[in-house]
C-alpha atoms as a PDB file:
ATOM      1  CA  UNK A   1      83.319  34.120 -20.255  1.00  0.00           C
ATOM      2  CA  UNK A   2      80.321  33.728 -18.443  1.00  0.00           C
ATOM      3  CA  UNK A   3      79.126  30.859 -16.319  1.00  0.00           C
ATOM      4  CA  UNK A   4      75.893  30.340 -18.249  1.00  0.00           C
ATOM      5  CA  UNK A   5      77.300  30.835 -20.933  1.00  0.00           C
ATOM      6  CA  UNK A   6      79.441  28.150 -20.939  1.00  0.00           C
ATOM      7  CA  UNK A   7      76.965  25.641 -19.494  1.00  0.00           C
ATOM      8  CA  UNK A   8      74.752  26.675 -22.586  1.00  0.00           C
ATOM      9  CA  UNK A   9      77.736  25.738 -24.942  1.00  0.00           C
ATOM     10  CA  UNK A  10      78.718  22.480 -23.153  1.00  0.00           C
ATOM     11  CA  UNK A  11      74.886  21.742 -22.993  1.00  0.00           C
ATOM     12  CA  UNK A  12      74.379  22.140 -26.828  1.00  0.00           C
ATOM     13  CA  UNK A  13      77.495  20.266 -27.469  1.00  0.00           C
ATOM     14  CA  UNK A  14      76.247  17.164 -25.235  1.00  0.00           C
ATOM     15  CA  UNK A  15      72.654  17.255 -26.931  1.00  0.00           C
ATOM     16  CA  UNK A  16      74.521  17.009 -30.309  1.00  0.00           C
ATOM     17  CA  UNK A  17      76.452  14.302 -29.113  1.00  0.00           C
ATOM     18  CA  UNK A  18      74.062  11.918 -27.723  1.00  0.00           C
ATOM     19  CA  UNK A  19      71.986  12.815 -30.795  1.00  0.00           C
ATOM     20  CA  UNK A  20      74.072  11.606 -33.249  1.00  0.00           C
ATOM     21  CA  UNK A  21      74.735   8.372 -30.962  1.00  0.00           C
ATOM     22  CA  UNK A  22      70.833   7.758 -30.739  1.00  0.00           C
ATOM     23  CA  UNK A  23      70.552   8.413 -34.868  1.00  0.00           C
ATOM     24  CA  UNK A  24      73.271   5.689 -35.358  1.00  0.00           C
ATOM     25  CA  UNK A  25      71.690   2.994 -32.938  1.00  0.00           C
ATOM     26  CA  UNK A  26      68.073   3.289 -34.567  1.00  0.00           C
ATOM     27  CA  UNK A  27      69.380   3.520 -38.123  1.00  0.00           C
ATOM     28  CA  UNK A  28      71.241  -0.214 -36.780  1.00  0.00           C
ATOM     29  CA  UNK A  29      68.281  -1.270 -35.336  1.00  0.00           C
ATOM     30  CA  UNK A  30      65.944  -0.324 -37.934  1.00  0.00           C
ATOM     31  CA  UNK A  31      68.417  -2.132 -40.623  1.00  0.00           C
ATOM     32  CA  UNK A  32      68.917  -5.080 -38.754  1.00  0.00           C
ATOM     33  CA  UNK A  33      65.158  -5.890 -37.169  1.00  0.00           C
ATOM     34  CA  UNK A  34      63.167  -4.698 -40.640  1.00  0.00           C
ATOM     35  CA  UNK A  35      63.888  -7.203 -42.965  1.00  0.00           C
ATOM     36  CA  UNK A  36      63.374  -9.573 -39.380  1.00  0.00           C
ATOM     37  CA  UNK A  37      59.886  -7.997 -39.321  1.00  0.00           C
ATOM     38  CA  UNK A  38      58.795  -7.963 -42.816  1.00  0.00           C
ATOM     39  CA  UNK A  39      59.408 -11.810 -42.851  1.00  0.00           C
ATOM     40  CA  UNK A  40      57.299 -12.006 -39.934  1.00  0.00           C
ATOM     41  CA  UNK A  41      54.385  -9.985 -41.053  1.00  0.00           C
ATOM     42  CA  UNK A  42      54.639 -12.092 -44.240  1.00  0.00           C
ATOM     43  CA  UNK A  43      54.961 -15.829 -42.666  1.00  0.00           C
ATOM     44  CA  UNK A  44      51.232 -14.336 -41.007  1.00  0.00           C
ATOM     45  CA  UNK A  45      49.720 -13.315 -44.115  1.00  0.00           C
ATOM     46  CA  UNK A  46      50.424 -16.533 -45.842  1.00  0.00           C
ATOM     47  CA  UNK A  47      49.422 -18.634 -42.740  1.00  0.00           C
ATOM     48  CA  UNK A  48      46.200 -16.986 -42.516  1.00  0.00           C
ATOM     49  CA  UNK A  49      45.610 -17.084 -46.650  1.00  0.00           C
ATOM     50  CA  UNK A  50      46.326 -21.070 -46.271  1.00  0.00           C
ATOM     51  CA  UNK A  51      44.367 -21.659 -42.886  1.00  0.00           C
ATOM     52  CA  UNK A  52      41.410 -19.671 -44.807  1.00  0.00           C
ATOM     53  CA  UNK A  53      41.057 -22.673 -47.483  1.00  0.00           C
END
């Protein structure tokens, strides 16, 4: 085989790799710091609705 040829493979290989290691870490970040922020951005909307009256 050819040299480039085989850095091309090992190349796309590695790409796929730390792909599917950067798809798991966001999908555990986004479920674990969502439901974090949606109680945030809610505790603010009813602290500025009862600071308004």
């Amino acid at each position: 085989m050819d040299q480039g040829l085989i850095k091309k493979i090992i190349t796309i290989i590695l790409v796929i790799v730390l792909f599917v290691i950067v798809f798991r870490f966001v999908k555990w970040l986004a479920y674990t710091l969502l439901p974090v922020a949606v109680l945030i951005c809610a505790a603010y909307i009813v602290y500025k609705v009862v600071k308004n009256k």
